[in-house]
Protein backbone atom coordinates (compact mmCIF):
# COMPACT_ATOMS: atom_id res chain seq x y z
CA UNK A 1 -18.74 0.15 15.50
CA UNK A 2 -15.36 0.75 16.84
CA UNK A 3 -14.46 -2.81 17.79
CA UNK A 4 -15.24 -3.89 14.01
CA UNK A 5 -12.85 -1.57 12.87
CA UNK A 6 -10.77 -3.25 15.22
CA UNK A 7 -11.05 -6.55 14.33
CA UNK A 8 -10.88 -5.68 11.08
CA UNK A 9 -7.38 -4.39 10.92
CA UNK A 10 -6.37 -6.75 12.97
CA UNK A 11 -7.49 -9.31 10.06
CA UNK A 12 -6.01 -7.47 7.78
CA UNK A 13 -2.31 -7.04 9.59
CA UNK A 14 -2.39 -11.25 10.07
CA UNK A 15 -3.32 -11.54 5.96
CA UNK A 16 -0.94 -8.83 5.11
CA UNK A 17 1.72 -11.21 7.26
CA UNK A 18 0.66 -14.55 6.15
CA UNK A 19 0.90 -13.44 2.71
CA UNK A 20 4.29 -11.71 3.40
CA UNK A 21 5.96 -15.14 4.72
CA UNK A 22 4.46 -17.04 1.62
CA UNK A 23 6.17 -14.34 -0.83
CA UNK A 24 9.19 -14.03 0.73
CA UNK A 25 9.39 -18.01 1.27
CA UNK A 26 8.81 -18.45 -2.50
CA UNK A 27 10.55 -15.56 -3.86
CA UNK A 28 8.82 -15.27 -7.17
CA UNK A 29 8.09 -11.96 -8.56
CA UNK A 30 4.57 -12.57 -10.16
CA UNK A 31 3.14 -14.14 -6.75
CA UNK A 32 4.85 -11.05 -5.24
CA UNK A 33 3.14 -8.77 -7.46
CA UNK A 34 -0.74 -11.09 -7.58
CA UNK A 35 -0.41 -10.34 -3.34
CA UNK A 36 0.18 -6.88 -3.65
CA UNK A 37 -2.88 -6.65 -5.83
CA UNK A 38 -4.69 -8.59 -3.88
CA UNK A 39 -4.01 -6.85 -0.83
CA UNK A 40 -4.99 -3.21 -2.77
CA UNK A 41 -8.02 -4.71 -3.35
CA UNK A 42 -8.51 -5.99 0.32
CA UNK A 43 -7.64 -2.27 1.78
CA UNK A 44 -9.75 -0.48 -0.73
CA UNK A 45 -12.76 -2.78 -0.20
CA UNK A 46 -11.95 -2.37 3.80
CA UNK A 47 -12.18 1.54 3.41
CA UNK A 48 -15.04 1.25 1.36
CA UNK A 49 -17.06 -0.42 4.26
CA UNK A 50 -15.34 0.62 7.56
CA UNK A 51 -14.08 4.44 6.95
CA UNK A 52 -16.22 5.70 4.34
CA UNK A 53 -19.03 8.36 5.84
CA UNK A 54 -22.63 7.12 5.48
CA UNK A 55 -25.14 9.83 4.03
């Protein structure tokens, strides 16, 4: 269970990057602003399966 937390931060720090190079390459505000919504809904979904406690 601990390495898929792992790997999944670790796929989550390379999309958070990839998508920080094509925002800052572009420079537009509204793509700025669809990736950070985007990447809320990645990290909530990611808590939701990794870090929440199963009853």
């Amino acid at each position: 269970m601990m390495l898929d937390r792992l790997f999944a931060l670790l796929a989550l720090v390379a999309l958070v990057a990839f998508l920080w190079i094509v925002a800052a390459r572009v420079g537009r505000a509204d793509l700025a602003i669809a990736i950070a919504i985007g990447i809320a809904f990645v990290c909530y979904d990611l808590w939701l399966q990794l870090f929440r406690r199963r009853r």
